[in-house]
PDB file of N, CA and C in Angstrom:
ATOM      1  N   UNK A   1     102.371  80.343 -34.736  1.00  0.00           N
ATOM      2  CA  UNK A   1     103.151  81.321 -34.004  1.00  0.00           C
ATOM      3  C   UNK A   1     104.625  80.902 -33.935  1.00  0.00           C
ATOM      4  N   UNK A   2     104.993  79.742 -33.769  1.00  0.00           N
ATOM      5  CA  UNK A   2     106.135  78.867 -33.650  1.00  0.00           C
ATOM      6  C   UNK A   2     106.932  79.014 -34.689  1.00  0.00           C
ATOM      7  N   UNK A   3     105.895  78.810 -35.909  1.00  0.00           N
ATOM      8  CA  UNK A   3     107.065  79.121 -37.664  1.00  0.00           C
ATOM      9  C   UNK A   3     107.227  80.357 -37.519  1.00  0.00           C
ATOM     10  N   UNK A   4     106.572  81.080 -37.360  1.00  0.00           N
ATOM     11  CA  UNK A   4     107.105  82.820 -37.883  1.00  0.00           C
ATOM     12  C   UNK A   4     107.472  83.152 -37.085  1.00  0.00           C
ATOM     13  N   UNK A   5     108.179  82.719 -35.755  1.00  0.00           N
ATOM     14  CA  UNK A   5     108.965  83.564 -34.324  1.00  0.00           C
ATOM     15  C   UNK A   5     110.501  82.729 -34.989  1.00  0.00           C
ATOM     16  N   UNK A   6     110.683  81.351 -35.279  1.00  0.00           N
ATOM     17  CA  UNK A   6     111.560  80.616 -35.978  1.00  0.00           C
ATOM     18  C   UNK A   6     112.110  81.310 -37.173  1.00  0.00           C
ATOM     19  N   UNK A   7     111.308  80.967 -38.098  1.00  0.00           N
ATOM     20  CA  UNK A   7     111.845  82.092 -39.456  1.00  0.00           C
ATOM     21  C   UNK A   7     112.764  83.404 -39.177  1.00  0.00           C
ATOM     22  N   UNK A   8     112.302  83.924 -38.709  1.00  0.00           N
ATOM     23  CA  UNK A   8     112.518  85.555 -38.341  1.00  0.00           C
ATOM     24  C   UNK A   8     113.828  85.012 -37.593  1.00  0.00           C
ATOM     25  N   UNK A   9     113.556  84.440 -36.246  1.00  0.00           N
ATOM     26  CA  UNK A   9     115.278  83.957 -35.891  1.00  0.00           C
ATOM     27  C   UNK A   9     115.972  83.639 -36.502  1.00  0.00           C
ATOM     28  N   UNK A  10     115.700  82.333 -37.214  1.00  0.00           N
ATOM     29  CA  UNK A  10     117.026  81.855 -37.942  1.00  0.00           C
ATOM     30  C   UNK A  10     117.553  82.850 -38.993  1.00  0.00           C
ATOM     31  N   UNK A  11     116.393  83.786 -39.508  1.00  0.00           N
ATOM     32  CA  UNK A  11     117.774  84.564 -40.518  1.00  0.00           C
ATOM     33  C   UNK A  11     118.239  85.845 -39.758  1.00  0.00           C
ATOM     34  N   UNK A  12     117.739  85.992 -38.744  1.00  0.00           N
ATOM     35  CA  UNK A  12     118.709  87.292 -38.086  1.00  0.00           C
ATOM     36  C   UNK A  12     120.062  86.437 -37.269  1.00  0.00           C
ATOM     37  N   UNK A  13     120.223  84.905 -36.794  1.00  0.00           N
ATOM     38  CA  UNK A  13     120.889  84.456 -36.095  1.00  0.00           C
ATOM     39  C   UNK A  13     121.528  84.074 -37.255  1.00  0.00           C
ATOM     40  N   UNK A  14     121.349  83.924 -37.976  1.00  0.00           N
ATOM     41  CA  UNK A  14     122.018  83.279 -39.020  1.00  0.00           C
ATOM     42  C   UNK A  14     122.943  84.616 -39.758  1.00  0.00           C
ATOM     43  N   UNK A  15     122.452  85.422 -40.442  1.00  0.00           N
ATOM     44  CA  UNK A  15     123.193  87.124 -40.470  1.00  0.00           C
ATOM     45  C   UNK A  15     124.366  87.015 -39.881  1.00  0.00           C
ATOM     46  N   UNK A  16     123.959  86.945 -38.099  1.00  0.00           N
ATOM     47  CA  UNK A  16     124.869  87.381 -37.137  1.00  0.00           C
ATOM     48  C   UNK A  16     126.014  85.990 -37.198  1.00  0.00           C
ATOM     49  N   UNK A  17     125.396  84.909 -37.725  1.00  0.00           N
ATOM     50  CA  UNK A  17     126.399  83.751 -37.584  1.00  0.00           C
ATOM     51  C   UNK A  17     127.105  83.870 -38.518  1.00  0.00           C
ATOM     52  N   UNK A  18     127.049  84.540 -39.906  1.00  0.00           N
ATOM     53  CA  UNK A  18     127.954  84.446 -40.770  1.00  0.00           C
ATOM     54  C   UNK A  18     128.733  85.845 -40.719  1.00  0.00           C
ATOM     55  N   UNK A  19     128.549  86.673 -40.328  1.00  0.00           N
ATOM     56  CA  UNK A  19     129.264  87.832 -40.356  1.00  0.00           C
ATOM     57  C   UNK A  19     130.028  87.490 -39.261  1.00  0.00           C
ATOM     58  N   UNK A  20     129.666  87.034 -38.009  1.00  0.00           N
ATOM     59  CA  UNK A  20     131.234  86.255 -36.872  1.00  0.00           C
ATOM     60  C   UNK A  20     131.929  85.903 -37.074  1.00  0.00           C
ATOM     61  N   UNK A  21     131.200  85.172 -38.308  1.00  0.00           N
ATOM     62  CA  UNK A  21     132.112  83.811 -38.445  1.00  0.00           C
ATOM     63  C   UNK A  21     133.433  84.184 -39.718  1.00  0.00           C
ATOM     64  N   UNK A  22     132.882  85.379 -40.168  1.00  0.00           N
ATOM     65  CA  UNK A  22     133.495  86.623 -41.190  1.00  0.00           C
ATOM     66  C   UNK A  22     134.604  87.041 -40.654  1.00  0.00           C
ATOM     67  N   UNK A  23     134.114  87.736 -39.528  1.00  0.00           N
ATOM     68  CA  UNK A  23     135.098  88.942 -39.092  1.00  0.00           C
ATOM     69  C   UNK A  23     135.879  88.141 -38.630  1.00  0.00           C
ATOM     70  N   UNK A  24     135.913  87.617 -37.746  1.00  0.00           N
ATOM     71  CA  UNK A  24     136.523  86.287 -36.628  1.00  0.00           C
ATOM     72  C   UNK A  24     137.388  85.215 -37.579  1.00  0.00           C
ATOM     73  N   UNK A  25     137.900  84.989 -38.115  1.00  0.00           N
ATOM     74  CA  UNK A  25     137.696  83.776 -39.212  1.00  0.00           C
ATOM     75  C   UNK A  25     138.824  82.716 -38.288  1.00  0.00           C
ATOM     76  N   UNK A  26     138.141  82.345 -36.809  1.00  0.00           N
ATOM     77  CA  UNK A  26     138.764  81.492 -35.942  1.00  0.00           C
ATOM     78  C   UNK A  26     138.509  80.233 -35.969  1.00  0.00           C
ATOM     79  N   UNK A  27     138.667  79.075 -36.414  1.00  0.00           N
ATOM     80  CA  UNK A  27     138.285  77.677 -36.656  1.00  0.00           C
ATOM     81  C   UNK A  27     136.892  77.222 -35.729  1.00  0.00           C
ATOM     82  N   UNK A  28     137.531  77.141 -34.630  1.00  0.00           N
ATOM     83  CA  UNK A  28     136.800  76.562 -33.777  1.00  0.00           C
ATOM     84  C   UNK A  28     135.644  77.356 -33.551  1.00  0.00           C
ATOM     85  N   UNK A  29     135.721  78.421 -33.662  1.00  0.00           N
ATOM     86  CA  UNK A  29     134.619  79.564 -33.153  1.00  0.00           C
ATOM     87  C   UNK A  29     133.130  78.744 -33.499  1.00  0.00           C
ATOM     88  N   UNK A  30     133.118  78.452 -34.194  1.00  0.00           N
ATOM     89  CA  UNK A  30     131.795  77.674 -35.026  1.00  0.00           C
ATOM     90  C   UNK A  30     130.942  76.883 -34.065  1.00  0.00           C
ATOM     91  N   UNK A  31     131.645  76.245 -33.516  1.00  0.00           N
ATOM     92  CA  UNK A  31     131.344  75.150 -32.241  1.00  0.00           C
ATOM     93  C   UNK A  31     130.721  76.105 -31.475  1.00  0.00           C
ATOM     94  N   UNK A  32     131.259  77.470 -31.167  1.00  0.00           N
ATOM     95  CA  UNK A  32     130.425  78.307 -30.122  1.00  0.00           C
ATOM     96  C   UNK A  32     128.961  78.906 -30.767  1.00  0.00           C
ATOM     97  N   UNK A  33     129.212  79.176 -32.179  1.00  0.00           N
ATOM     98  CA  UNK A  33     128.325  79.697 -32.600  1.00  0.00           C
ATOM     99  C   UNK A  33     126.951  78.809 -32.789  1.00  0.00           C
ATOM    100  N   UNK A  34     127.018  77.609 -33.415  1.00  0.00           N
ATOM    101  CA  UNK A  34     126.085  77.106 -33.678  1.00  0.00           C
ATOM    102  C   UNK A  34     125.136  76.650 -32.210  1.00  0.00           C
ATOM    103  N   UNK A  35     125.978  76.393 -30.572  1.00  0.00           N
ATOM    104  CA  UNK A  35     124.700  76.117 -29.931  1.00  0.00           C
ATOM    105  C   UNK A  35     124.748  77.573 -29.419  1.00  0.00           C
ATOM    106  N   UNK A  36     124.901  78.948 -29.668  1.00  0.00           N
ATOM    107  CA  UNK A  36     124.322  80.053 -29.346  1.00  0.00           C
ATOM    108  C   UNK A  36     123.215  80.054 -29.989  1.00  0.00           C
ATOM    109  N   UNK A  37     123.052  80.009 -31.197  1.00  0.00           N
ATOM    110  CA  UNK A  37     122.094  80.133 -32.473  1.00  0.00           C
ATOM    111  C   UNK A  37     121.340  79.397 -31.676  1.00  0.00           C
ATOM    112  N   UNK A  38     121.105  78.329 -31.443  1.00  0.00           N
ATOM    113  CA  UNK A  38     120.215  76.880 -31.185  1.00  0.00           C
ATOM    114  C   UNK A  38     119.847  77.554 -29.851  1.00  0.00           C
ATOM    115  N   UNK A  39     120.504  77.878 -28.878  1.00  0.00           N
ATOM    116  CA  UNK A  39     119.729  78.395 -27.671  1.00  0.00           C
ATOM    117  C   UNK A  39     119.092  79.990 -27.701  1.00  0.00           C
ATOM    118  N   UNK A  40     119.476  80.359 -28.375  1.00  0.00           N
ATOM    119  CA  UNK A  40     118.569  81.757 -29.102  1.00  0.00           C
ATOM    120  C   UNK A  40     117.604  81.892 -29.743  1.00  0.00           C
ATOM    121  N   UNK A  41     117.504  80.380 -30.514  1.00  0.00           N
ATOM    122  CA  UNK A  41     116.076  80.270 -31.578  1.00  0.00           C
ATOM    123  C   UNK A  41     115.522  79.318 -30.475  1.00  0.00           C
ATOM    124  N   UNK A  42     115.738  78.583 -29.978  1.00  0.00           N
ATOM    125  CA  UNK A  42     115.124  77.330 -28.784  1.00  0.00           C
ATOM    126  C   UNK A  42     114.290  78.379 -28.026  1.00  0.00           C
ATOM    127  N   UNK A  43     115.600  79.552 -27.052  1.00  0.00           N
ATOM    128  CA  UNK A  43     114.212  80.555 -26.158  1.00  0.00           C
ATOM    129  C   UNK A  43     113.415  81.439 -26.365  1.00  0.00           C
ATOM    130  N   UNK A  44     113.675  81.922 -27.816  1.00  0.00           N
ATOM    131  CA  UNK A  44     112.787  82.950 -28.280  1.00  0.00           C
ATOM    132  C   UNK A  44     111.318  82.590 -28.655  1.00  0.00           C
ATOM    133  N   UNK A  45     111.761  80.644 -29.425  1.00  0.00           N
ATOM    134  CA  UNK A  45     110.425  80.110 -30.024  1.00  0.00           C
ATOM    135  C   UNK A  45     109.655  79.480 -28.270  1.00  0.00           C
ATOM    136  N   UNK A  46     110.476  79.349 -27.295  1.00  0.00           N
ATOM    137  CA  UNK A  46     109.893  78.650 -26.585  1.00  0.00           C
ATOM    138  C   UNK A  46     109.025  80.219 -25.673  1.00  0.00           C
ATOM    139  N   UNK A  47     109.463  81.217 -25.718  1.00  0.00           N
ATOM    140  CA  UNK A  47     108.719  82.748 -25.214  1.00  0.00           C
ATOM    141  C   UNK A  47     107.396  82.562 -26.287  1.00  0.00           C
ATOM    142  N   UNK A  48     107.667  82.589 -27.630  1.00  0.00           N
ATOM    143  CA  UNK A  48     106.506  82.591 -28.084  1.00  0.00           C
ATOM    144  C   UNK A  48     105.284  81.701 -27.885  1.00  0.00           C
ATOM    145  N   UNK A  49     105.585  80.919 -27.905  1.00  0.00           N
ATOM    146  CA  UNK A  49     104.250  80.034 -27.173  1.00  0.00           C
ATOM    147  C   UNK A  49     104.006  79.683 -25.898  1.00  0.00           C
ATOM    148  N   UNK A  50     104.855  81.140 -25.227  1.00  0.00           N
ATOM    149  CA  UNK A  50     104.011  80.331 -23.739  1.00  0.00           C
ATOM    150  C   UNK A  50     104.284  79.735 -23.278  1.00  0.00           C
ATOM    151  N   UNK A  51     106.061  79.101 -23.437  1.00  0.00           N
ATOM    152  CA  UNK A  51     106.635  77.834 -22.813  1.00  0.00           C
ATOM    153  C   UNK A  51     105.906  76.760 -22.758  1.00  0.00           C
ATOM    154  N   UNK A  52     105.242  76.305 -23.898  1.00  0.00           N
ATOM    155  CA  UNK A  52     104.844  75.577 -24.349  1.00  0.00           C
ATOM    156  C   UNK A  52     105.886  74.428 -24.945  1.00  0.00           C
ATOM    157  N   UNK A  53     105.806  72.827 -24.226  1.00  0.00           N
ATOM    158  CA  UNK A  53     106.742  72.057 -25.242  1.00  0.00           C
ATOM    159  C   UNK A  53     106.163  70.843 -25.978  1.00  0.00           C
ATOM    160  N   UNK A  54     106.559  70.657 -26.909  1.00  0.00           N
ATOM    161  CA  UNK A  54     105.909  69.376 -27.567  1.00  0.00           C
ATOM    162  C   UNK A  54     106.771  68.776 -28.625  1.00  0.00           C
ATOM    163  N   UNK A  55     106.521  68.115 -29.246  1.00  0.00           N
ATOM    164  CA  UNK A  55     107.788  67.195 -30.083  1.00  0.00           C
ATOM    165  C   UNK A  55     107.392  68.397 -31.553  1.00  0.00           C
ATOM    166  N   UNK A  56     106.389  68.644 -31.920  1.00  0.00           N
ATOM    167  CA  UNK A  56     106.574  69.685 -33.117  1.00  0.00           C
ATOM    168  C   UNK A  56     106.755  70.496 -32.822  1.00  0.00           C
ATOM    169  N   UNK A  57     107.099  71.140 -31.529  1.00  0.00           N
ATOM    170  CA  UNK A  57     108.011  73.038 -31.703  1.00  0.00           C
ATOM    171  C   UNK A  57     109.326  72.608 -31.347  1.00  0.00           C
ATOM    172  N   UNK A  58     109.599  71.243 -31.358  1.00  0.00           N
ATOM    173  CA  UNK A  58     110.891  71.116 -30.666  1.00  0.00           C
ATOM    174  C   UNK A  58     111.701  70.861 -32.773  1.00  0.00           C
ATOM    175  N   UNK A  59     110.895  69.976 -33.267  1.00  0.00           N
ATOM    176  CA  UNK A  59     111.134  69.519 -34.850  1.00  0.00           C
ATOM    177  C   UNK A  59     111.259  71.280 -35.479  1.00  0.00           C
ATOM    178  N   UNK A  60     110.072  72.368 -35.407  1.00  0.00           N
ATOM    179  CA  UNK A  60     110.182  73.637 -35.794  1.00  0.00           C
ATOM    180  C   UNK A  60     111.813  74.411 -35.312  1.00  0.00           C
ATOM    181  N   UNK A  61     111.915  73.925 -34.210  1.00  0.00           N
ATOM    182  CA  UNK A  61     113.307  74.565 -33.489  1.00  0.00           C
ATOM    183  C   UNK A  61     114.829  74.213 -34.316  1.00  0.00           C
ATOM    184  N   UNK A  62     114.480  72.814 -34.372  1.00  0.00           N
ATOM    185  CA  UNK A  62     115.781  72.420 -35.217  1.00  0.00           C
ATOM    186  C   UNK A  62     115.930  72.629 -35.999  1.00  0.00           C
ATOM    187  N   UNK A  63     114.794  72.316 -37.421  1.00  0.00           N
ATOM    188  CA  UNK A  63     114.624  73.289 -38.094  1.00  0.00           C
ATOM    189  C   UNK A  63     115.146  74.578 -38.428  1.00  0.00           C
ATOM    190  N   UNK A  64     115.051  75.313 -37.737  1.00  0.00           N
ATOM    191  CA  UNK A  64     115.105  77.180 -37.539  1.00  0.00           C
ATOM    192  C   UNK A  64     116.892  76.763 -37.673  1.00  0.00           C
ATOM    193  N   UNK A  65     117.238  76.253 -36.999  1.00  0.00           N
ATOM    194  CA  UNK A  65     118.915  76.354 -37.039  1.00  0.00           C
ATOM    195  C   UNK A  65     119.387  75.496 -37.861  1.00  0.00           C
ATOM    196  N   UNK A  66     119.173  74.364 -38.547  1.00  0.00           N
ATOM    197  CA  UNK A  66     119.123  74.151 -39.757  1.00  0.00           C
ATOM    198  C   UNK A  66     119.399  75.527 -40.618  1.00  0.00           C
ATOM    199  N   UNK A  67     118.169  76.076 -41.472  1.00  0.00           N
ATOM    200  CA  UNK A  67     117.678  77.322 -41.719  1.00  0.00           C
ATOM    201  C   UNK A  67     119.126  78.462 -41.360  1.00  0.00           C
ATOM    202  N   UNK A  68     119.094  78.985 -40.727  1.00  0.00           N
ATOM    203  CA  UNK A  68     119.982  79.519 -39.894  1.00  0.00           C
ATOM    204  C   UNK A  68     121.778  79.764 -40.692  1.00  0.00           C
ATOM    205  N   UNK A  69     122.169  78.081 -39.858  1.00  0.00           N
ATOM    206  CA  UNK A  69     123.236  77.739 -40.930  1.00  0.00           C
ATOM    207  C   UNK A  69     123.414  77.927 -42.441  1.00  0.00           C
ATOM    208  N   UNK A  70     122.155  77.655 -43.308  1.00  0.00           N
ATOM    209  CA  UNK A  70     122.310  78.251 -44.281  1.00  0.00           C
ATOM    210  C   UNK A  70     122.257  79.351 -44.726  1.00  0.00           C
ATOM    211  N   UNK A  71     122.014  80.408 -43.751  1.00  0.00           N
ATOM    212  CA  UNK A  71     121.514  81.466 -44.035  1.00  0.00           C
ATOM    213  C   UNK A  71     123.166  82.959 -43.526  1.00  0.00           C
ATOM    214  N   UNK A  72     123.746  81.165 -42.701  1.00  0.00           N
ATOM    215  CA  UNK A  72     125.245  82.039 -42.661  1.00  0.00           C
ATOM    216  C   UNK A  72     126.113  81.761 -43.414  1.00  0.00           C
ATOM    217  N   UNK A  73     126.103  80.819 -44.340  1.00  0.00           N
ATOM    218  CA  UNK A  73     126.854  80.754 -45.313  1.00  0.00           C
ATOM    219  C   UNK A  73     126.331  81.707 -47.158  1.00  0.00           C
ATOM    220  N   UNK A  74     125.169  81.652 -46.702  1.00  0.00           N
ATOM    221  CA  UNK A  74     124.730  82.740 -47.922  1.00  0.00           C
ATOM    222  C   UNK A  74     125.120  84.132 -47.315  1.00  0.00           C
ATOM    223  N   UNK A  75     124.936  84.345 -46.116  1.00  0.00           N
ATOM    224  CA  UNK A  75     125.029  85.911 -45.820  1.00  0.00           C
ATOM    225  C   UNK A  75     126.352  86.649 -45.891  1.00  0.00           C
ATOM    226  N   UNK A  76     127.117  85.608 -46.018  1.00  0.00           N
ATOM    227  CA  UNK A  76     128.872  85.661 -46.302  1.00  0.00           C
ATOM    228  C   UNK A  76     128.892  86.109 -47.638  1.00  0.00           C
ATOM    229  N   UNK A  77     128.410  85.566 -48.605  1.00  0.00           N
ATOM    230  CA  UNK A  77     128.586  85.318 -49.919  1.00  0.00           C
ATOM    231  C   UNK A  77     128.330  86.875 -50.369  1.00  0.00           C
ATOM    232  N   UNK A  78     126.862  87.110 -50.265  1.00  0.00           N
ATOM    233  CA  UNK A  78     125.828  87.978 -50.490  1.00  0.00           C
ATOM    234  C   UNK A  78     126.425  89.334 -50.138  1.00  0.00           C
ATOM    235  N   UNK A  79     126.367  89.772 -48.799  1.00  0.00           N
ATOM    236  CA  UNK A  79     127.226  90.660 -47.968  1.00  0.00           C
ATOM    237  C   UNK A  79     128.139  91.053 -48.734  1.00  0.00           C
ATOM    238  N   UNK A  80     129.169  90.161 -48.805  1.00  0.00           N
ATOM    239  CA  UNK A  80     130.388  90.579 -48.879  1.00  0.00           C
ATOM    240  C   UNK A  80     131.432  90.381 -50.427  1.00  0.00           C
ATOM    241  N   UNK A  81     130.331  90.130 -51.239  1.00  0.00           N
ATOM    242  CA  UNK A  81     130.272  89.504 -52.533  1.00  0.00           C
ATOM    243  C   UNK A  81     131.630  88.359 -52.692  1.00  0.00           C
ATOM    244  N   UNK A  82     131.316  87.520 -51.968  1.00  0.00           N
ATOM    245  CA  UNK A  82     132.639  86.548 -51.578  1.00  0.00           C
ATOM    246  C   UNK A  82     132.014  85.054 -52.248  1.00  0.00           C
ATOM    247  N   UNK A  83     132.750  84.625 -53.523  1.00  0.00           N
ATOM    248  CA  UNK A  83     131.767  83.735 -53.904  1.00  0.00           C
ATOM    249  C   UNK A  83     131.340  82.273 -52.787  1.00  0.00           C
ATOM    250  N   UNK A  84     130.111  81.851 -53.339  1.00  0.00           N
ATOM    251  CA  UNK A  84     129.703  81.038 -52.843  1.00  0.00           C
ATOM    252  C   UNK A  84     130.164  79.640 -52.345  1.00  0.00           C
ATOM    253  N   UNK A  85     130.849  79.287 -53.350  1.00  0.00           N
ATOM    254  CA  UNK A  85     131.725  78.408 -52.911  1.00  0.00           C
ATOM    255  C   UNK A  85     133.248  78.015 -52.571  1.00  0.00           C
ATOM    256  N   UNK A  86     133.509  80.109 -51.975  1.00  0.00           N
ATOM    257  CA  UNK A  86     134.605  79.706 -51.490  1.00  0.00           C
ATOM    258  C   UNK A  86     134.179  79.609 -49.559  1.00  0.00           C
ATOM    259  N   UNK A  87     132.914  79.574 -49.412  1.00  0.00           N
ATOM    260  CA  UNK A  87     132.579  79.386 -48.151  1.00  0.00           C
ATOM    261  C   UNK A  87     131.588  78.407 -47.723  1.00  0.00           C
ATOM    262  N   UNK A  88     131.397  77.302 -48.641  1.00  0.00           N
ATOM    263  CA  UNK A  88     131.476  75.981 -48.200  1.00  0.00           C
ATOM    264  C   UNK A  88     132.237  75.263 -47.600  1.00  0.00           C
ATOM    265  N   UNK A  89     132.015  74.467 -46.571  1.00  0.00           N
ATOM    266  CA  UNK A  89     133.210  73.517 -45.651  1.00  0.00           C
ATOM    267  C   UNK A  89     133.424  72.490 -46.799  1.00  0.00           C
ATOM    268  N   UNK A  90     134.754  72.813 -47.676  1.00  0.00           N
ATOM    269  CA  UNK A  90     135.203  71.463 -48.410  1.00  0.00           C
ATOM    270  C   UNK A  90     136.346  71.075 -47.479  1.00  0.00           C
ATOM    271  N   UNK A  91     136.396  69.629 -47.897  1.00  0.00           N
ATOM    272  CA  UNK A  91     137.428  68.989 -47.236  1.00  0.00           C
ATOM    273  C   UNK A  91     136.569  67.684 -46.244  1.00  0.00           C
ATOM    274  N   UNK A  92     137.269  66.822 -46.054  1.00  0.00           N
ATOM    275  CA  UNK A  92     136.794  65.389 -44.843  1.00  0.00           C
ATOM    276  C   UNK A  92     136.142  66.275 -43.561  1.00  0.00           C
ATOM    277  N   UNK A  93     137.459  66.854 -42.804  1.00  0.00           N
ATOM    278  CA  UNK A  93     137.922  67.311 -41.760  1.00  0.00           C
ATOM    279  C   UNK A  93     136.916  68.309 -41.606  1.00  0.00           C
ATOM    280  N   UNK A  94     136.859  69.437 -42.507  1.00  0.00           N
ATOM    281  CA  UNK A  94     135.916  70.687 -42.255  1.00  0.00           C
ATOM    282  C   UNK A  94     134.364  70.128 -42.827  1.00  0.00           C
ATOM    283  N   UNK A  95     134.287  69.496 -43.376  1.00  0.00           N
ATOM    284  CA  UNK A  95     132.567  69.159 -43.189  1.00  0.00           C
ATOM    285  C   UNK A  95     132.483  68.597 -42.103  1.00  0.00           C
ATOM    286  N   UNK A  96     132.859  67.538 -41.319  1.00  0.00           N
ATOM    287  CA  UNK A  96     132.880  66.614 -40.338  1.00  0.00           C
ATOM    288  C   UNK A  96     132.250  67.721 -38.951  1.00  0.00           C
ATOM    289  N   UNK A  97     133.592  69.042 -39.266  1.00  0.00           N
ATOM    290  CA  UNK A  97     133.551  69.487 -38.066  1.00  0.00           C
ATOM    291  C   UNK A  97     132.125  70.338 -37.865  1.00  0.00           C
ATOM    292  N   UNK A  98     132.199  71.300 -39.535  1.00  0.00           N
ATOM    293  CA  UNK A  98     130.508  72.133 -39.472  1.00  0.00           C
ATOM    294  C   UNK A  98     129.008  70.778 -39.264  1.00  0.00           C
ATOM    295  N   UNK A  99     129.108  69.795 -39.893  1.00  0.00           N
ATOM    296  CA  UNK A  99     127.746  68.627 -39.144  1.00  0.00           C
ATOM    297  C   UNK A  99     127.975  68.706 -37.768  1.00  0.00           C
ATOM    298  N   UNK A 100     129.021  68.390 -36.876  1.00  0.00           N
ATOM    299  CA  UNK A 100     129.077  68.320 -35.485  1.00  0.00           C
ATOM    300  C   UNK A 100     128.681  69.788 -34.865  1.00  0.00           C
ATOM    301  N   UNK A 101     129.206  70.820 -35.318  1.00  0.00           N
ATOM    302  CA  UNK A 101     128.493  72.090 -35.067  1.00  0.00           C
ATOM    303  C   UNK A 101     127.387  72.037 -34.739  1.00  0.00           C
ATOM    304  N   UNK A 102     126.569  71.796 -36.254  1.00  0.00           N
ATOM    305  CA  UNK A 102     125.015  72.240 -36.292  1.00  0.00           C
ATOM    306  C   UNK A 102     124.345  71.181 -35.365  1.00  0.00           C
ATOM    307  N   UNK A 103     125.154  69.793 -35.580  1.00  0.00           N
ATOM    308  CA  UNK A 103     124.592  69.097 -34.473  1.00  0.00           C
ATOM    309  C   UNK A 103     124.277  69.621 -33.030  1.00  0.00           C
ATOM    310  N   UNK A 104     125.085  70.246 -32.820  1.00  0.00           N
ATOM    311  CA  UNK A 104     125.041  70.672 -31.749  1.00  0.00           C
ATOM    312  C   UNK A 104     123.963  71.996 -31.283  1.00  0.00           C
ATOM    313  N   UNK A 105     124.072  72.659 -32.449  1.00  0.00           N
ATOM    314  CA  UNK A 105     123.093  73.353 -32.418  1.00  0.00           C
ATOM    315  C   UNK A 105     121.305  73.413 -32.209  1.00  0.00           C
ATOM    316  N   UNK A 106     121.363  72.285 -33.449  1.00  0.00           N
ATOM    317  CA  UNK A 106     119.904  71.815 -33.742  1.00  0.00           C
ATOM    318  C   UNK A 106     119.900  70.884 -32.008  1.00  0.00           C
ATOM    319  N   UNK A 107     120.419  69.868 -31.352  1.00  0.00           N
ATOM    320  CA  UNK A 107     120.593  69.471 -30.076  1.00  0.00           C
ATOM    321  C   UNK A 107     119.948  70.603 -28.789  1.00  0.00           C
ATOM    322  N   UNK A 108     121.216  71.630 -29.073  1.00  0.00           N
ATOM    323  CA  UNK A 108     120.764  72.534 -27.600  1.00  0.00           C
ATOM    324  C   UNK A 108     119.246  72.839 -28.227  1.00  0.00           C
ATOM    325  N   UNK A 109     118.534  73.506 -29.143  1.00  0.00           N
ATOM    326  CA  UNK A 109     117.474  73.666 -29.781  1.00  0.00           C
ATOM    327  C   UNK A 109     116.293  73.262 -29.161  1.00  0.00           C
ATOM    328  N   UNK A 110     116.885  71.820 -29.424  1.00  0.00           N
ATOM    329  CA  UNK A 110     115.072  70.757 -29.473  1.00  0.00           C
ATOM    330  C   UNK A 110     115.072  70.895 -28.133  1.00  0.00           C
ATOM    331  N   UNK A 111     116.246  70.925 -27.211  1.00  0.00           N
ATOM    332  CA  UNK A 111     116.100  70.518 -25.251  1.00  0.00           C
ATOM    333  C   UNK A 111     115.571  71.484 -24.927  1.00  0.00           C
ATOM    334  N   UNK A 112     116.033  72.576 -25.475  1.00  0.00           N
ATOM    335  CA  UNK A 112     115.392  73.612 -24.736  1.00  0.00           C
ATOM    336  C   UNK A 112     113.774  73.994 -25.367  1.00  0.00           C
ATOM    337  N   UNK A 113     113.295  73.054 -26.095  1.00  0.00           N
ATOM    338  CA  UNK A 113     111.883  73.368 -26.401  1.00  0.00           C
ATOM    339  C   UNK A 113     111.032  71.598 -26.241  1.00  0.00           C
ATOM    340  N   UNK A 114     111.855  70.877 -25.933  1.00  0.00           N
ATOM    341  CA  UNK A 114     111.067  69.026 -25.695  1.00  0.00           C
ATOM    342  C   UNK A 114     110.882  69.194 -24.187  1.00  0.00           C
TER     343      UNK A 114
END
C-alpha cells in the first residue's frame, strides 16, 4: 500500500516541483520545494497505512522524494521540450545546493513517517 500511495506522489509532486521550479525560476525557491514534496509524500504515505511507522515506510518515503526530484527535472525537459541537460544543477555551488535540498526533503520525509 506504501509503494503505490509513494509512486503516485512522487510523480504528481514531482510534476508540480518542476513546473515551480519553471515558472518561478527563483534560486532559492528549491529549498522550499523539496521539504514541501517530503512532507506531502511523508503525510499522504503515512494516511495510507493507518499512521503506521516503521523504518521501511520511512526508507519507502525517502525514496518517493528521491523519485520525485527526478521526476522534476524530467518534467521540465519533457513539458516544455527544454533539453535535458540544460536543467541539470552543473556547477560546485548548484549541485551542493540541489543535494542539500533533497536532503532536506528526503529528512522532513522519513520524520514524518519513523
Amino acid at each position: 500500500m506504501a509503494t503505490g500511495t509513494a509512486l503516485g506522489m512522487a510523480i504528481v509532486c514531482g510534476l508540480a516541483w518542476g513546473v515551480i521550479e519553471w515558472v518561478i525560476p527563483f534560486f532559492s525557491l528549491n529549498l522550499l520545494l523539496a521539504p514541501g514534496a517530503g512532507y506531502a509524500i511523508g503525510e499522504v504515505i503515512s494516511l495510507s497505512v493507518n499512521r503506521k511507522r516503521s523504518t521501511g515506510v520511512a526508507v519507502i518515503g525517502g525514496m518517493a522524494v528521491a523519485i520525485s526530484y527526478i521526476v522534476s527535472l524530467l518534467s521540465v525537459s519533457l513539458l516544455f521540450g527544454i533539453s535535458f541537460y540544460r536543467v541539470l544543477p552543473f556547477g560546485l555551488f548548484n549541485s551542493f545546493y540541489h543535494v542539500i535540498a533533497l536532503g532536506l526533503g528526503i529528512f522532513i520525509a522519513v520524520t514524518r513517517l519513523r
